[in-house]
C-alpha atoms as a PDB file:
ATOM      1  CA  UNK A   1      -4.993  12.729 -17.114  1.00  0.00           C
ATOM      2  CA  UNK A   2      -3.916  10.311 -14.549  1.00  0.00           C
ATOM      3  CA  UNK A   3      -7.293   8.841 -13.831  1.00  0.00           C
ATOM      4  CA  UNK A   4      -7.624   7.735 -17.472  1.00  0.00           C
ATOM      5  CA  UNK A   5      -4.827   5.783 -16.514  1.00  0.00           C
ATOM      6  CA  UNK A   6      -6.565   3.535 -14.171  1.00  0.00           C
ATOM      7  CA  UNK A   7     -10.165   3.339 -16.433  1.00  0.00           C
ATOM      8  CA  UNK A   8      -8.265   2.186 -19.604  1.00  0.00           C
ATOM      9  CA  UNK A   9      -6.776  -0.370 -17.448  1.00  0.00           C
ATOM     10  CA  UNK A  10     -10.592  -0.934 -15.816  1.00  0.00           C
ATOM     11  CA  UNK A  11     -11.920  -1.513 -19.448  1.00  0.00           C
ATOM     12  CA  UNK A  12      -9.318  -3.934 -20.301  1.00  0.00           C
ATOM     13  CA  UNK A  13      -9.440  -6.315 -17.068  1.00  0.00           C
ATOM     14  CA  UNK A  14     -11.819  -7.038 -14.303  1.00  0.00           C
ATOM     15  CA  UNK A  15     -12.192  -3.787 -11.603  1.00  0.00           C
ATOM     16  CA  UNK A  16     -10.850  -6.311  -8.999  1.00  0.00           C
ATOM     17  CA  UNK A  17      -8.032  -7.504 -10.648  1.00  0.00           C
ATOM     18  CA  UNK A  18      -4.484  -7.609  -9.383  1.00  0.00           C
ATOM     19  CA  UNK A  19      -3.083  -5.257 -12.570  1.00  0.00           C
ATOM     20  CA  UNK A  20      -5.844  -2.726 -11.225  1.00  0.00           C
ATOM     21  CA  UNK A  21      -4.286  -2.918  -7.802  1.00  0.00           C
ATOM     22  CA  UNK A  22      -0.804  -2.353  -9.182  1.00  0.00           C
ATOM     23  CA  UNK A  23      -1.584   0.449 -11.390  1.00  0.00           C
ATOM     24  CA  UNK A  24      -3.523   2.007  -8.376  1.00  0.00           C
ATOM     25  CA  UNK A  25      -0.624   1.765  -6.277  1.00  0.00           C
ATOM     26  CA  UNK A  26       1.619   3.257  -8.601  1.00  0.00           C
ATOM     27  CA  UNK A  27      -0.588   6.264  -9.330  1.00  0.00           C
ATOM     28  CA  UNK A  28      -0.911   6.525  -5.665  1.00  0.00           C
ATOM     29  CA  UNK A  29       3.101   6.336  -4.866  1.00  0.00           C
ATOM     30  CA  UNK A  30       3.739   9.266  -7.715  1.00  0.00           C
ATOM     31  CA  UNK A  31       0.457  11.730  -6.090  1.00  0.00           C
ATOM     32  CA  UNK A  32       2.518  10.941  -2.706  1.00  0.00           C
ATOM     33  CA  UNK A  33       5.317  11.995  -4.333  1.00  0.00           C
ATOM     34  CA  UNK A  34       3.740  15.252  -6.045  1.00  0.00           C
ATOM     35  CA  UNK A  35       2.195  16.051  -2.341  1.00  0.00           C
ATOM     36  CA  UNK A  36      -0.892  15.070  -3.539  1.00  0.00           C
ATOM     37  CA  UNK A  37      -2.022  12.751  -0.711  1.00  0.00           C
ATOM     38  CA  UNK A  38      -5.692  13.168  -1.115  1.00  0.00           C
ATOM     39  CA  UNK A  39      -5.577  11.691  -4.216  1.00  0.00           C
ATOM     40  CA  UNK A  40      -3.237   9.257  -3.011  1.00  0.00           C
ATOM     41  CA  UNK A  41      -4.983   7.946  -0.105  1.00  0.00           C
ATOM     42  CA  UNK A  42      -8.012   6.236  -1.784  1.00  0.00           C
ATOM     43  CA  UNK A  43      -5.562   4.386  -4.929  1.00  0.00           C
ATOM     44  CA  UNK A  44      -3.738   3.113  -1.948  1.00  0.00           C
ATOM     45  CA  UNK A  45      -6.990   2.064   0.108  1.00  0.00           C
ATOM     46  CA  UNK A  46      -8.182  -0.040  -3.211  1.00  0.00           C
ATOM     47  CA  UNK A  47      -5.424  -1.062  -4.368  1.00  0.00           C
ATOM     48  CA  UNK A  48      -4.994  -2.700  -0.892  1.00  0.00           C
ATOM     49  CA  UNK A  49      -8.463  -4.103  -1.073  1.00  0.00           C
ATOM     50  CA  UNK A  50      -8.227  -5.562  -4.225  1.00  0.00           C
ATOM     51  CA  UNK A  51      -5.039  -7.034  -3.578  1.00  0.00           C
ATOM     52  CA  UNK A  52      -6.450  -8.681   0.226  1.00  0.00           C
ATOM     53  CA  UNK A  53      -9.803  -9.874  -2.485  1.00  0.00           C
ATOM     54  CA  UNK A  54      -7.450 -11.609  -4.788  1.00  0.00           C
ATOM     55  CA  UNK A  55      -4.383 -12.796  -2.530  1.00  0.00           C
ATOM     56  CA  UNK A  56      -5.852 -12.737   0.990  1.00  0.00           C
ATOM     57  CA  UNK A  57      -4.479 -11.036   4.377  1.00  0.00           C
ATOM     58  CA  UNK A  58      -1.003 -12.408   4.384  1.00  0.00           C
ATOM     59  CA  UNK A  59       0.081 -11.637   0.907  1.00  0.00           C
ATOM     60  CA  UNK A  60       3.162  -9.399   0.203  1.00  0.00           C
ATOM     61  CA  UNK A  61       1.373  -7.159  -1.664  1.00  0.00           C
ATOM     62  CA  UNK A  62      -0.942  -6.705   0.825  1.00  0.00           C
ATOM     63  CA  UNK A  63       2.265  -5.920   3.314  1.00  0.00           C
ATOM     64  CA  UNK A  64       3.513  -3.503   0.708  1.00  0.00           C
ATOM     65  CA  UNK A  65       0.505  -1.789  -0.095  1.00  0.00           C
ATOM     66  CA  UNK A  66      -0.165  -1.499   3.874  1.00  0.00           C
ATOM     67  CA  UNK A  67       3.191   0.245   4.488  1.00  0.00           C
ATOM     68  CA  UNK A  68       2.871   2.841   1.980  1.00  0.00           C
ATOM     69  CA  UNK A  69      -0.499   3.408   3.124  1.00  0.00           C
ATOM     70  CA  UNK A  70       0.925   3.464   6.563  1.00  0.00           C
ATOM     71  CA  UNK A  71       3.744   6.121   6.016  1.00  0.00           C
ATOM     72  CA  UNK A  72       0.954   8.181   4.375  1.00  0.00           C
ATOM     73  CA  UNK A  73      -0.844   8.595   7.413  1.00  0.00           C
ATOM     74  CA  UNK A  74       2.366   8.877   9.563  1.00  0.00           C
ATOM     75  CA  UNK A  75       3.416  12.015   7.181  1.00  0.00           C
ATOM     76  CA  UNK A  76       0.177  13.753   7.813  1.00  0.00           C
ATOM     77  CA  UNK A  77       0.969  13.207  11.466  1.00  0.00           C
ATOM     78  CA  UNK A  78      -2.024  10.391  11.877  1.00  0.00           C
ATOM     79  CA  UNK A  79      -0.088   8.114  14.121  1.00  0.00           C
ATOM     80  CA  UNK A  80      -3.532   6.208  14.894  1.00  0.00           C
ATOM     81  CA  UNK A  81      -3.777   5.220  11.835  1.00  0.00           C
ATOM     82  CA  UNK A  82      -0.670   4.804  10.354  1.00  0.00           C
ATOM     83  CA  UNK A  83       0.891   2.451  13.322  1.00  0.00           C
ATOM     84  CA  UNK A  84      -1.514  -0.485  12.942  1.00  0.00           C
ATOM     85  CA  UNK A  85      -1.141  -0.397   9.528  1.00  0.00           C
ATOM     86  CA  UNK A  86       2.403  -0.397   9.880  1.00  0.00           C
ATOM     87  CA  UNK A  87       2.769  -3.282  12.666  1.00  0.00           C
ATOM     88  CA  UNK A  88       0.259  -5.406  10.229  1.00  0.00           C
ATOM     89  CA  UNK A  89       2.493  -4.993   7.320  1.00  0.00           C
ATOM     90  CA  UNK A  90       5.880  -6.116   9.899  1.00  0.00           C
ATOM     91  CA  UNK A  91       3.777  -9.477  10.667  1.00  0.00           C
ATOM     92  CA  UNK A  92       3.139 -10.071   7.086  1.00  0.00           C
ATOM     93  CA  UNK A  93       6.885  -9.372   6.308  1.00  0.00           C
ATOM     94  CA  UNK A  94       8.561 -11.198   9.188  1.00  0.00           C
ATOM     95  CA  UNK A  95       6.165 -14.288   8.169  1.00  0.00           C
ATOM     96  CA  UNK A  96       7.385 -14.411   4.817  1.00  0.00           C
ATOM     97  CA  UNK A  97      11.105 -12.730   4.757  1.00  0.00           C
ATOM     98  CA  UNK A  98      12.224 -13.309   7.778  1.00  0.00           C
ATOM     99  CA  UNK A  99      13.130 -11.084  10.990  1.00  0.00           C
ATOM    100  CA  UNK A 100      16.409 -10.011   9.448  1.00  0.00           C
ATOM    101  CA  UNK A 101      15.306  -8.985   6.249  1.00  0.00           C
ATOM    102  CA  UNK A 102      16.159  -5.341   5.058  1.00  0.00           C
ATOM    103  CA  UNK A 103      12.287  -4.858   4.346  1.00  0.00           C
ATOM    104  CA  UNK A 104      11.495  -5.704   7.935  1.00  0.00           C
ATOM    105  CA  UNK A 105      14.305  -3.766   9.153  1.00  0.00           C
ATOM    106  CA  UNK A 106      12.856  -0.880   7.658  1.00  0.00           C
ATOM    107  CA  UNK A 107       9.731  -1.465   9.331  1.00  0.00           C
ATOM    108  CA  UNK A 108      11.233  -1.777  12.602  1.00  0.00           C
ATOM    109  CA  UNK A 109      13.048   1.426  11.904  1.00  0.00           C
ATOM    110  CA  UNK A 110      10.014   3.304  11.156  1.00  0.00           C
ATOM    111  CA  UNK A 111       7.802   2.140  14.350  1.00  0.00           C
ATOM    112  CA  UNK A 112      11.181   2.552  16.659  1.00  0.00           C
ATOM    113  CA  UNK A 113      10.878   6.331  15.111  1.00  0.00           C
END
C-alpha cells in the first residue's frame, strides 16, 4: 500500500529529509483527493515539519505545504485552523513572489472567500 511508499523512502534517506517531506506531501495531496483527509492530515502536518527542520519558517515549501494544509481544514469547515495557516503561507509568498503573483492571488482569493 501507500504507506510502504513513504517507509521505502524512510529506509533509503534520513526520516527528516526533504525527499521524505515531498513524498509525504504527495501522498497527502492524492488521500485529499480520494476524500481521505484523515490520512491526509498528518503527511501534510510532517511533511510541513520536516520541511520548516530543514529550510526554516520562510521557505516556499513551507508556504506550499501550509496552504494545502490550510484548505484541508477550510474543507472540513475548520476555519480556526485553516485561516492562520492560510495568512502564514500569503506572508511567506508575498516575501518571496511578490504581491502580484498568481500564487498569492490565489491566496488572497481564498481568505477574501
Amino acid at each position: 500500500p501507500i504507506t510502504m511508499l513513504i517507509s521505502i523512502c524512510m529506509s533509503c534517506l534520513l526520516q527528516d529529509h526533504p525527499r521524505v517531506a515531498e513524498t509525504c506531501s504527495n501522498l497527502a495531496i492524492l488521500y485529499n483527493q480520494r476524500g481521505d483527509s484523515g490520512e491526509a492530515l498528518p503527511l501534510y502536518e510532517r511533511a510541513l515539519a520536516i520541511y520548516e527542520a530543514a529550510y526554516g519558517p520562510d521557505h516556499p515549501d513551507v508556504a506550499h505545504t501550509l496552504t494545502d494544509l490550510a484548505v484541508l481544514h477550510l474543507e472540513q469547515g475548520n476555519d480556526d485552523i485553516g485561516r492562520p495557516l492560510l495568512e502564514r503561507a500569503l506572508e511567506i509568498q508575498e516575501a518571496s513572489l511578490g504581491p502580484d503573483h498568481p500564487d498569492v492571488v490565489a491566496i488572497k482569493d481564498v481568505l477574501n472567500s
